[in-house]
Protein backbone atom coordinates (compact mmCIF):
# COMPACT_ATOMS: atom_id res chain seq x y z
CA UNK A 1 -2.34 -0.20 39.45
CA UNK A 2 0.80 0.83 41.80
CA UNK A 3 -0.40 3.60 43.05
CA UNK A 4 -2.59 4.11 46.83
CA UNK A 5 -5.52 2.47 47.25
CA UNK A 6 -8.80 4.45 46.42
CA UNK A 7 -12.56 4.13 46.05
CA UNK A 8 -14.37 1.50 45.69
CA UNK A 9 -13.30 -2.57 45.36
CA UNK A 10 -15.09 -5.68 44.27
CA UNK A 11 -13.74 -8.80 44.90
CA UNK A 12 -14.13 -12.10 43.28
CA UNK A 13 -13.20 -15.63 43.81
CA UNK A 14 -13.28 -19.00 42.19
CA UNK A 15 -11.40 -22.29 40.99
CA UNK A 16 -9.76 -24.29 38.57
CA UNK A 17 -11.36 -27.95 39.32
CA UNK A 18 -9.32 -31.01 38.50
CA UNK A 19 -11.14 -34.29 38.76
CA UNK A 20 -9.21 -37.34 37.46
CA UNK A 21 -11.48 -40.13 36.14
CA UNK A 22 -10.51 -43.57 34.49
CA UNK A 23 -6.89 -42.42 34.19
CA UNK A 24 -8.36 -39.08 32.52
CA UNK A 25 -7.22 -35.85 33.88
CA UNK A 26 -10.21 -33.26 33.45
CA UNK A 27 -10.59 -29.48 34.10
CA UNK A 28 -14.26 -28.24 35.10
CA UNK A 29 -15.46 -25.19 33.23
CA UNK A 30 -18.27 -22.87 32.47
CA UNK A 31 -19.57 -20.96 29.37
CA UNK A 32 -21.06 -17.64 31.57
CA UNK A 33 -23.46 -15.34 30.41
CA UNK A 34 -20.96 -13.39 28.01
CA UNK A 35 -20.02 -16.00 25.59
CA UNK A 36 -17.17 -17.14 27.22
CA UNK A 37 -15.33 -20.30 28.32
CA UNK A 38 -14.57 -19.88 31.78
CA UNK A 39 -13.72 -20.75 35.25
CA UNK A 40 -16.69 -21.18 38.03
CA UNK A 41 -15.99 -17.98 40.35
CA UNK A 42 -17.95 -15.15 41.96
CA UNK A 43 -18.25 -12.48 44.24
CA UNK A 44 -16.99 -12.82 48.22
CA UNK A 45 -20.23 -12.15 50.23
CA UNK A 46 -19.48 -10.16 53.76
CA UNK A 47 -17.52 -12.32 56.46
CA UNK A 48 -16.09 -14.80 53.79
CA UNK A 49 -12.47 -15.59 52.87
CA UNK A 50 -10.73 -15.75 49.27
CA UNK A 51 -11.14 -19.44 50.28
CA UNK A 52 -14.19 -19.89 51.70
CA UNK A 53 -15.88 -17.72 48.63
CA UNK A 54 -13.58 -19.69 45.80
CA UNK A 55 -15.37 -22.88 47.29
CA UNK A 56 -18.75 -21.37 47.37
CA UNK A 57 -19.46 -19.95 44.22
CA UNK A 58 -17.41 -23.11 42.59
CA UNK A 59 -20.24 -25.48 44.71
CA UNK A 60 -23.29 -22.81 43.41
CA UNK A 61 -22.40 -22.29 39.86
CA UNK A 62 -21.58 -25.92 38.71
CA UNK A 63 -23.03 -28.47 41.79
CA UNK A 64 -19.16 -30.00 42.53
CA UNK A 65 -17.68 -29.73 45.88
CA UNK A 66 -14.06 -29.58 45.89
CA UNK A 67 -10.87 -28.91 48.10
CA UNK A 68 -8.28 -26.48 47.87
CA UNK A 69 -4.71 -27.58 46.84
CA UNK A 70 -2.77 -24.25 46.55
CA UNK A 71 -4.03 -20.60 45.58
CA UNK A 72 -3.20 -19.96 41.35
CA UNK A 73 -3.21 -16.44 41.04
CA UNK A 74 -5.05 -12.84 41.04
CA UNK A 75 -5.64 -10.43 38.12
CA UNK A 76 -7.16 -7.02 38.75
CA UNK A 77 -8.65 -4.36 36.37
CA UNK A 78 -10.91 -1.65 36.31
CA UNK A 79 -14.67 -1.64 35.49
CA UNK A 80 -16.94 1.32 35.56
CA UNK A 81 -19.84 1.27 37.41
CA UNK A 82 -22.58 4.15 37.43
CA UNK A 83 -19.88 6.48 35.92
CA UNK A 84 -17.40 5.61 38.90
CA UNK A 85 -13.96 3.38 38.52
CA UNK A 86 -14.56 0.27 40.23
CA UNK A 87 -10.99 -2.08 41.02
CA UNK A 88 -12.32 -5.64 40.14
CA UNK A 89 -9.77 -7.82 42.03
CA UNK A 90 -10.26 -11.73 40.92
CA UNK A 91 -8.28 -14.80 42.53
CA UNK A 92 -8.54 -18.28 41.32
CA UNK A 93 -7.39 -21.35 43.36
CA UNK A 94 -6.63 -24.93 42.19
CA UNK A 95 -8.51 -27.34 43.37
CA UNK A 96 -9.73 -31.09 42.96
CA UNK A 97 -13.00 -33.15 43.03
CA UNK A 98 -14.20 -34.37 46.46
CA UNK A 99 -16.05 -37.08 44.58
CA UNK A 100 -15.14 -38.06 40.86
CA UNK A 101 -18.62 -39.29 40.18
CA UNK A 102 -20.09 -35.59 40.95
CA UNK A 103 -21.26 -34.50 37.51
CA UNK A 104 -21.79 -30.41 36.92
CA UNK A 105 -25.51 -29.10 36.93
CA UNK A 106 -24.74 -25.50 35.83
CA UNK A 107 -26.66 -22.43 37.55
CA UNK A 108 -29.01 -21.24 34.77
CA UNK A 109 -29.04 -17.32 36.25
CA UNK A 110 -25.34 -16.77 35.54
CA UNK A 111 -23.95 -19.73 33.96
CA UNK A 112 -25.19 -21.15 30.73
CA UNK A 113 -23.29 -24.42 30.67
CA UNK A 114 -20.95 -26.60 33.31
CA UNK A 115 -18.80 -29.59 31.93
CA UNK A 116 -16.01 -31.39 32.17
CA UNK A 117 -13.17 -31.21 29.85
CA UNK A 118 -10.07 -33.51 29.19
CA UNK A 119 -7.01 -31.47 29.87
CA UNK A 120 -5.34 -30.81 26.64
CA UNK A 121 -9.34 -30.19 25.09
CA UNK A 122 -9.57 -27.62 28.08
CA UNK A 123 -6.53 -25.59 26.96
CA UNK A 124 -7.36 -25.31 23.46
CA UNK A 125 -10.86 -24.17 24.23
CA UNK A 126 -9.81 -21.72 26.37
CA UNK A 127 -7.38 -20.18 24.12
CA UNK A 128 -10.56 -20.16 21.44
CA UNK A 129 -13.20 -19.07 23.92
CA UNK A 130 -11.81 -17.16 27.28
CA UNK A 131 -10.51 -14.35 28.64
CA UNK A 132 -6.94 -12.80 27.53
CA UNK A 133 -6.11 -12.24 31.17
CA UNK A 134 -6.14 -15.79 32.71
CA UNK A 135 -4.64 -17.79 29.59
CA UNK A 136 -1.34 -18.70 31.38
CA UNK A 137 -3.52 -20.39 33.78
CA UNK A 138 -3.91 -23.86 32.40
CA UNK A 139 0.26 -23.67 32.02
CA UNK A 140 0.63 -22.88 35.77
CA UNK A 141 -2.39 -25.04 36.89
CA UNK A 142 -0.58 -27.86 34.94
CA UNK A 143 2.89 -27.16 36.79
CA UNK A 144 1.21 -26.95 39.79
CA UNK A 145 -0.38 -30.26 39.74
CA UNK A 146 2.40 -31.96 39.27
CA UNK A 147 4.14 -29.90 42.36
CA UNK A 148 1.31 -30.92 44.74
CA UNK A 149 1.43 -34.79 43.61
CA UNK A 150 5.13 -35.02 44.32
CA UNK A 151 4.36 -33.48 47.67
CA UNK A 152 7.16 -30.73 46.93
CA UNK A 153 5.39 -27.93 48.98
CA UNK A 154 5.77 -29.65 52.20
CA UNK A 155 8.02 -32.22 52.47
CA UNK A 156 11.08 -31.24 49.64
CA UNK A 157 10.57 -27.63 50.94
CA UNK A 158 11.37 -28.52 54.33
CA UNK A 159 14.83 -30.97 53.81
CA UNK A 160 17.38 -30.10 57.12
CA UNK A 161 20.31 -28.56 56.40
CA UNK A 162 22.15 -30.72 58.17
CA UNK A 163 21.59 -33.39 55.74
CA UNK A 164 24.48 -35.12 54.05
CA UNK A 165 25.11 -32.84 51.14
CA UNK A 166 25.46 -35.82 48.62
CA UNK A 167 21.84 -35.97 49.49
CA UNK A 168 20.82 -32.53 49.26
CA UNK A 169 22.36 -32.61 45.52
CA UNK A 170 19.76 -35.28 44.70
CA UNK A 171 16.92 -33.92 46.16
CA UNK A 172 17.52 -30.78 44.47
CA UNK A 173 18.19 -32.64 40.98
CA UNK A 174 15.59 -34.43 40.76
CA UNK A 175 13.05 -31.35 41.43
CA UNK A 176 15.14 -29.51 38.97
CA UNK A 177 13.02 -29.82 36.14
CA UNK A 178 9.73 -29.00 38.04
CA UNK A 179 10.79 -26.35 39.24
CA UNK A 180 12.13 -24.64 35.78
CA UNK A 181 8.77 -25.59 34.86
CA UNK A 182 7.22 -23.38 37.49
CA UNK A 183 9.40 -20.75 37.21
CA UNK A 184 8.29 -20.61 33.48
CA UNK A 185 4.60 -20.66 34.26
CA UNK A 186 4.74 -18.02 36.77
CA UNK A 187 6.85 -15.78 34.62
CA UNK A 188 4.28 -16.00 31.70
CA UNK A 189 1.74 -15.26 34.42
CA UNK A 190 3.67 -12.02 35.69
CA UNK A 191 4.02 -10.90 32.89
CA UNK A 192 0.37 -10.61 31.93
CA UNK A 193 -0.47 -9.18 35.37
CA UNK A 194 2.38 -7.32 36.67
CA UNK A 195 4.29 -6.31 33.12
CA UNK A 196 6.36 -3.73 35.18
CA UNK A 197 8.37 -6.97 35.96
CA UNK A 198 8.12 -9.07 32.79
CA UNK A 199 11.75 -8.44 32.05
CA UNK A 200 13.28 -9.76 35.50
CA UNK A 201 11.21 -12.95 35.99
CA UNK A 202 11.61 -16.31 34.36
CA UNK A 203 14.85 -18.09 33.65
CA UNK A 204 18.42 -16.47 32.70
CA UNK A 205 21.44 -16.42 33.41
CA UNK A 206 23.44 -19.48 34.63
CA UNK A 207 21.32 -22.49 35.19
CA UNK A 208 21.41 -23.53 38.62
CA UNK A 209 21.81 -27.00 38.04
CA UNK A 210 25.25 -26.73 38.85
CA UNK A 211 24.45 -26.16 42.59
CA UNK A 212 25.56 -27.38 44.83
CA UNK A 213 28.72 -24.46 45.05
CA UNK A 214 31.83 -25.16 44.96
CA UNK A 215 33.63 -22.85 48.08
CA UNK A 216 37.37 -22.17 47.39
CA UNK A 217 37.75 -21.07 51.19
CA UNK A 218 34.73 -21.84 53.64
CA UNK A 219 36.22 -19.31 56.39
CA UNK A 220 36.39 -16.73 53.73
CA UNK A 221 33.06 -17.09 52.56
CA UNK A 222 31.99 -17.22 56.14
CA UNK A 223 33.65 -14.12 56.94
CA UNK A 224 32.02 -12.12 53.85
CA UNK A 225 28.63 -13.48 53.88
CA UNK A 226 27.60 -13.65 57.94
CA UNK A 227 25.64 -10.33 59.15
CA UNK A 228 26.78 -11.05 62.77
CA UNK A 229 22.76 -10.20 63.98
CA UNK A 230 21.12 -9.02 67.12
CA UNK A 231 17.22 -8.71 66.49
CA UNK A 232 15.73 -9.74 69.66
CA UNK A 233 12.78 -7.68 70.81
CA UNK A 234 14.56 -7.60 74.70
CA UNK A 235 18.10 -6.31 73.11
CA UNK A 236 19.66 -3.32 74.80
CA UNK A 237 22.53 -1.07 74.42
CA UNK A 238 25.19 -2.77 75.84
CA UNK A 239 24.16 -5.93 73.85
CA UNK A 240 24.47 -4.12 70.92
CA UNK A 241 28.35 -2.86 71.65
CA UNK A 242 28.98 -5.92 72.57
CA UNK A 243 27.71 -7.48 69.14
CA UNK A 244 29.61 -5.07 67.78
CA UNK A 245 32.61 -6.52 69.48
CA UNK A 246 32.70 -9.49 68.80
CA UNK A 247 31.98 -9.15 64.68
CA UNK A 248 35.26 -7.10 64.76
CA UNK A 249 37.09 -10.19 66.76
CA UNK A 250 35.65 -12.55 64.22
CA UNK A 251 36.40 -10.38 60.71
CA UNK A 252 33.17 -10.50 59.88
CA UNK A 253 31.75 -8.03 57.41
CA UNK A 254 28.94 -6.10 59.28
CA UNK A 255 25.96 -6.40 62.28
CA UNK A 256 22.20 -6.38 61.59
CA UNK A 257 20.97 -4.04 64.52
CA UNK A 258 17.16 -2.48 65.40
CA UNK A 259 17.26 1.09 64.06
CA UNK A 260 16.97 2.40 67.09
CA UNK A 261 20.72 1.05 67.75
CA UNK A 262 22.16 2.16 64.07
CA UNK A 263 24.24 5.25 65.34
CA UNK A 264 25.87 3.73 67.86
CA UNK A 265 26.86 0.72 66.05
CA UNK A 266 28.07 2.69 63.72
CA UNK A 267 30.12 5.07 66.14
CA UNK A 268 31.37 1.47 68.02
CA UNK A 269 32.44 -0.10 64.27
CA UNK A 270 34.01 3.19 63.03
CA UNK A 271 34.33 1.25 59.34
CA UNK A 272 35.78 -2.05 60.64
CA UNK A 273 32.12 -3.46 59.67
CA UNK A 274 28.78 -2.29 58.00
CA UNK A 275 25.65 -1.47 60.10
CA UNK A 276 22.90 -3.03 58.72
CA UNK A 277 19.22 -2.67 59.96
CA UNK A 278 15.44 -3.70 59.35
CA UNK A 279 12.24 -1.68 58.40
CA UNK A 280 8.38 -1.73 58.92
CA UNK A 281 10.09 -5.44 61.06
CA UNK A 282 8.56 -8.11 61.44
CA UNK A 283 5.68 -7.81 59.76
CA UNK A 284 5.67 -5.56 56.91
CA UNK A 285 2.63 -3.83 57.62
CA UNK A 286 3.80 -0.18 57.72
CA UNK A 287 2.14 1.81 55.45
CA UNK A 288 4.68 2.91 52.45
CA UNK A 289 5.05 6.70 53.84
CA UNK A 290 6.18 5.18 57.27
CA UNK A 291 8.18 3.20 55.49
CA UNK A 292 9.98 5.22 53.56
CA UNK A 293 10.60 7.59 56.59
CA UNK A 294 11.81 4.95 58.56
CA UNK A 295 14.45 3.94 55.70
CA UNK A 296 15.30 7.62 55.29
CA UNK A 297 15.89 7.71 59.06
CA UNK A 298 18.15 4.52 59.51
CA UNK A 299 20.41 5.45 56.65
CA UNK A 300 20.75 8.56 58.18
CA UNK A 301 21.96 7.38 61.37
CA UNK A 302 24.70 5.58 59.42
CA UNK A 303 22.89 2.30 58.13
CA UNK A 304 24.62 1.05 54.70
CA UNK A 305 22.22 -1.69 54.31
CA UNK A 306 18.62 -2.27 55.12
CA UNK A 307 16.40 -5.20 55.61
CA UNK A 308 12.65 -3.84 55.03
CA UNK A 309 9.98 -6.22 55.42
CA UNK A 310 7.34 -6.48 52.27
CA UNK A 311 3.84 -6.84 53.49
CA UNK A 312 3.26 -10.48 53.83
CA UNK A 313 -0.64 -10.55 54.03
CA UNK A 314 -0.19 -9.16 50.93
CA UNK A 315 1.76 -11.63 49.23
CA UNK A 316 -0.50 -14.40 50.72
CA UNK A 317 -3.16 -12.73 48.62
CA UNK A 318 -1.03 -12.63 45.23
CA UNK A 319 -1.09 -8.81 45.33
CA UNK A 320 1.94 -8.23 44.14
CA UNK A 321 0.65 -4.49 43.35
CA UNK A 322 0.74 -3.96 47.13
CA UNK A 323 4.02 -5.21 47.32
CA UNK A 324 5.56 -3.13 44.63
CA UNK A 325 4.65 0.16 45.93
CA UNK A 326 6.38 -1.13 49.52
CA UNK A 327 9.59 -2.15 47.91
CA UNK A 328 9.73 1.32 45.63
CA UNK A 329 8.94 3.11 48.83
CA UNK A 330 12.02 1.59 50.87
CA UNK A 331 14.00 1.79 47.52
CA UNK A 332 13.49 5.48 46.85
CA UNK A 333 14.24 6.41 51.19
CA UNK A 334 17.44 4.15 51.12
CA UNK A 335 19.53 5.70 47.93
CA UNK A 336 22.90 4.51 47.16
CA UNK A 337 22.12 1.64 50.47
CA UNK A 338 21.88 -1.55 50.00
CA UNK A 339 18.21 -2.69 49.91
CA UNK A 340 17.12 -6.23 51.03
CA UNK A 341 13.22 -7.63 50.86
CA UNK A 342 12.74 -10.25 53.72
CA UNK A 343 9.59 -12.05 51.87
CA UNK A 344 8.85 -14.53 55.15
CA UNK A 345 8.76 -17.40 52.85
CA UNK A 346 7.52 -19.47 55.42
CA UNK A 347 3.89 -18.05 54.43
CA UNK A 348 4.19 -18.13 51.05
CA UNK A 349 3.44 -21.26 48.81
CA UNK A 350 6.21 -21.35 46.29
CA UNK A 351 4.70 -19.62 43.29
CA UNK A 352 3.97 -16.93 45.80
CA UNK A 353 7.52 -17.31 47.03
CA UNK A 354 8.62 -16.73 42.87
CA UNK A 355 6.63 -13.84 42.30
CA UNK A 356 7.80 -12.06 45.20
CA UNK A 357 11.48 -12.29 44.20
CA UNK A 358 10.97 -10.54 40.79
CA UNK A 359 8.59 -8.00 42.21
CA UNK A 360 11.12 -7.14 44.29
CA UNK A 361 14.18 -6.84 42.52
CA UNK A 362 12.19 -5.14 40.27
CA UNK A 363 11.30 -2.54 42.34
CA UNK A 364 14.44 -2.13 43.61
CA UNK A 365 15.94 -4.34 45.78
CA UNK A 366 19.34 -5.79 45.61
CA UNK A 367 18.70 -9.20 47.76
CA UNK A 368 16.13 -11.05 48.64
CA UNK A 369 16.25 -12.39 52.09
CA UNK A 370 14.15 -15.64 52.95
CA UNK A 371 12.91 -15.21 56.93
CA UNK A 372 12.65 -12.25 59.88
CA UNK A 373 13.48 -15.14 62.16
CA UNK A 374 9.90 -14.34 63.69
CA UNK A 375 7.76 -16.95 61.86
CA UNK A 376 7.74 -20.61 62.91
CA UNK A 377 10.40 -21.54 60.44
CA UNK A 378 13.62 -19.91 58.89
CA UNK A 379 15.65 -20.37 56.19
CA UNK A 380 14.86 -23.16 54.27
CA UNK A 381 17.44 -24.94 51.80
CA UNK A 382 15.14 -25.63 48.89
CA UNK A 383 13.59 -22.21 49.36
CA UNK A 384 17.24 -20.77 49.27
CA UNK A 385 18.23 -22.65 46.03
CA UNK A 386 14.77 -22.10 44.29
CA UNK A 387 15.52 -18.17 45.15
CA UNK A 388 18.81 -18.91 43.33
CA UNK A 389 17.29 -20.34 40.17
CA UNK A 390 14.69 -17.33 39.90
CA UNK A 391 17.24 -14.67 40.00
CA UNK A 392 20.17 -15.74 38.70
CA UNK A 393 21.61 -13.16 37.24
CA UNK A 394 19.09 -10.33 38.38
CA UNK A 395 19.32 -10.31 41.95
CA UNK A 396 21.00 -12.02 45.48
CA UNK A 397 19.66 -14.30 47.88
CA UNK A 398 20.46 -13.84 52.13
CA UNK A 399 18.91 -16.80 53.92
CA UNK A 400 18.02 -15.99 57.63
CA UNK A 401 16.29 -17.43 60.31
CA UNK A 402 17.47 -20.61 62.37
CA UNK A 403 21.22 -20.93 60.61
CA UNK A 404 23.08 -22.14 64.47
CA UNK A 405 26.29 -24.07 63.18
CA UNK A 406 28.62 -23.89 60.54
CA UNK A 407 27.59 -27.02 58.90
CA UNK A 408 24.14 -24.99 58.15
CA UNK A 409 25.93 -22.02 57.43
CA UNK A 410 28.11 -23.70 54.61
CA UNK A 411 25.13 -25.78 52.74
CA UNK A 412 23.26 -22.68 52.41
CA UNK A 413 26.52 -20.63 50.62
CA UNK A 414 26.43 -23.92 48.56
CA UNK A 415 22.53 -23.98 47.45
CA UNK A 416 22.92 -20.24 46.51
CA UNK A 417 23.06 -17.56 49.41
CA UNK A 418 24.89 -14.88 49.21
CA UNK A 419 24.56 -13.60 52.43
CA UNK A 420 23.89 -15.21 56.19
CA UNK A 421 21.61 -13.28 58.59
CA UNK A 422 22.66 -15.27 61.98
CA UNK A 423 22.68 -14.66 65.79
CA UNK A 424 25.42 -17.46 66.46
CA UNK A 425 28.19 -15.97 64.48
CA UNK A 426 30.66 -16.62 66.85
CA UNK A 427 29.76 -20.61 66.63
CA UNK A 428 29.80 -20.47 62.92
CA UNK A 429 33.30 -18.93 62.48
CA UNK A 430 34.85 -21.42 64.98
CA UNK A 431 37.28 -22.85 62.66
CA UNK A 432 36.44 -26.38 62.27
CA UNK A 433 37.01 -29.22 59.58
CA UNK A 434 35.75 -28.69 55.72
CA UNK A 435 31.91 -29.59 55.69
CA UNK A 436 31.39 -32.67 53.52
């Protein structure tokens, strides 16, 4: 499946329905015209969304309207139709009852029953009765659920920096367990779709339950971790020496540059820092040959490290297929550099935000970095620390995107960066009092 797109593609979509009646949690599926317990899902008609076709067929084949909490997942094989391979590609969203009275009336063309099942009857019918390929869905579903009732995805995902870190260490506690939970559930569904990366997802290493860090020496770990960066669209030459500059004033470890400013940086630095740049920025919609030039050019010029962009719309559609041949591209062009995979986790909801992590250290990557600094957030702390717990072990996190003072700067080391991508190094390494 990781190799270029080709001939022809059928899409699908559909949902997992939760209702919750009388205290009773219930899952809404279908016996189709094969035999099988299913899910309610079908093709994408021309001009319709994953979304708007999930909600659709869901509505046609059983009668119940329902709303979409977060997307589950995508599994793609090949079919053969009149002789010719056909890529089926099938995503499944979890949703919820509009109305809890709505009972199913099945379609009769395609669907042979529609019911409601009690959750723990649901999973033990579909292990009897459904497909191989979407039995870690009731596990992730379930984890899921529970993410979307504590409200995790917007509010705990979005906790300042700047808050006291005695509070921070709570917050992240008390999610602990949830998020384990997830990273469990996505890992068993990895490695049924993507089994390239089975061995680099789920949980190893140290637990990061001990976080928040411990730093012996804040201006030490300031020094190694900030990539003293100038990524502005309107930046010029002379901006870029002067960038230069100043990282060597403040002992800082290297600059994060356009490539078109690589050899000079690297001329100005002379080995008192590491050039760093970006590839197919800010989007990550290069195609993989561009992108691999474009790496191959950059580390050329004298780039040790480079921050390539995987492509996001991508992601936001679970292909994770897409994503690998990107990363192997960049990995392949950059060689003995250092290879970071900005995953814009803004965009992403945080399964999405999992499976992109293990896709791309497995592919290749030595970091994963959280932000371009282009989307309408940045680094965010949970984000950073949820990174953490997913690779542990297997790969590094660099948080980017909005880090200003050295109060941000320091919680972020502590909830499990590695590395800093910053424009406001110089007010970060002002020495100032131990951050509490």
């Amino acid at each position: 499946m990781d190799g270029p797109l080709a001939g022809r593609v059928e899409r699908a979509a559909g949902g997992l329905v939760v209702r919750c009646r009388g205290g009773v949690r219930e899952v809404l599926l279908i016996e189709d015209q094969y035999g099988h317990t299913s899910f309610p899902k079908g093709h994408l008609d021309p001009g319709e969304t994953w979304e708007d076709a999930a909600l659709r067929e869901v509505l046609e084949e059983t009668g119940v309207a329902a709303r979409i909490l977060a997307p589950l997942g995508r599994v793609e094989y090949t079919v053969v139709r009149d002789g010719q391979p056909v890529r089926k590609q099938v995503r499944l969203f979890l949703m919820e009852s509009i109305d809890e009275a709505d009972e199913p009336h099945h379609q009769a063309e395609e669907v042979s029953g529609a019911s409601f099942w009690p959750w723990p009857d649901a999973v033990r019918r579909l292990a009897a009765h459904g497909y191989a390929n979407w039995q870690w869905v009731m596990d992730k579903a379930d984890a899921l659920w529970a993410w979307h009732e504590r409200h995790l995805d917007s509010a705990w995902r979005s906790l300042p920096a700047r808050m006291p870190l005695a509070d921070l260490a709570r917050a992240w506690q008390d999610a602990l367990p949830l998020v384990e939970r997830l990273i469990a559930a996505v890992s068993r569904e990895l490695a049924t779709v993507w089994p390239e990366g089975a061995g680099l997802s789920g949980l190893a290493g140290d637990p990061a339950a001990d976080l928040p860090r411990a730093l012996a020496d804040e201006q030490q770990a300031l020094q190694a971790a900030v990539e003293h960066s100038l990524l502005r669209p309107d930046a010029g030459g002379v901006d870029v020496e002067n960038l230069c500059a100043e990282a060597v004033r403040l002992n800082l470890a290297r600059v994060c540059v356009h490539p078109q400013h690589v050899a000079r940086a690297a001329q100005v630095l002379a080995g008192r820092a590491g050039v760093c740049t970006v590839a197919a920025f800010p989007f990550g919609a290069a195609q993989p040959d561009a992108l691999r030039a474009e790496v191959a050019a950059a580390v050329a010029a004298g780039a040790g490290e480079i921050d390539m962009v995987i492509p996001i719309g991508s992601m936001r559609e679970d292909d994770v297929w897409t994503v690998a041949r990107h990363v192997r591209a960049a990995r392949e062009a950059a060689g003995t550099a250092v290879l970071k995979a900005i995953v814009e986790a803004h965009y992403l909801a945080v399964d999405q935000l999992l499976k992109a992590c293990w896709v791309a250290v497995a592919c290749g990557a030595d970091f994963v970095k959280t932000s371009t600094g282009f989307a309408p957030t940045g680094a965010r702390l949970m984000d950073v620390a949820v990174m953490a717990r997913a690779l542990s072990g297997r790969g590094r996190v660099k948080a980017a995107g909005g880090i200003r003072t050295r109060e941000e700067a320091v919680r972020f080391l502590q909830f499990g960066a590695e590395r800093l991508g910053t424009s406001h190094g110089a007010a970060i390494m002002r020495p100032a009092t131990t951050v509490r």
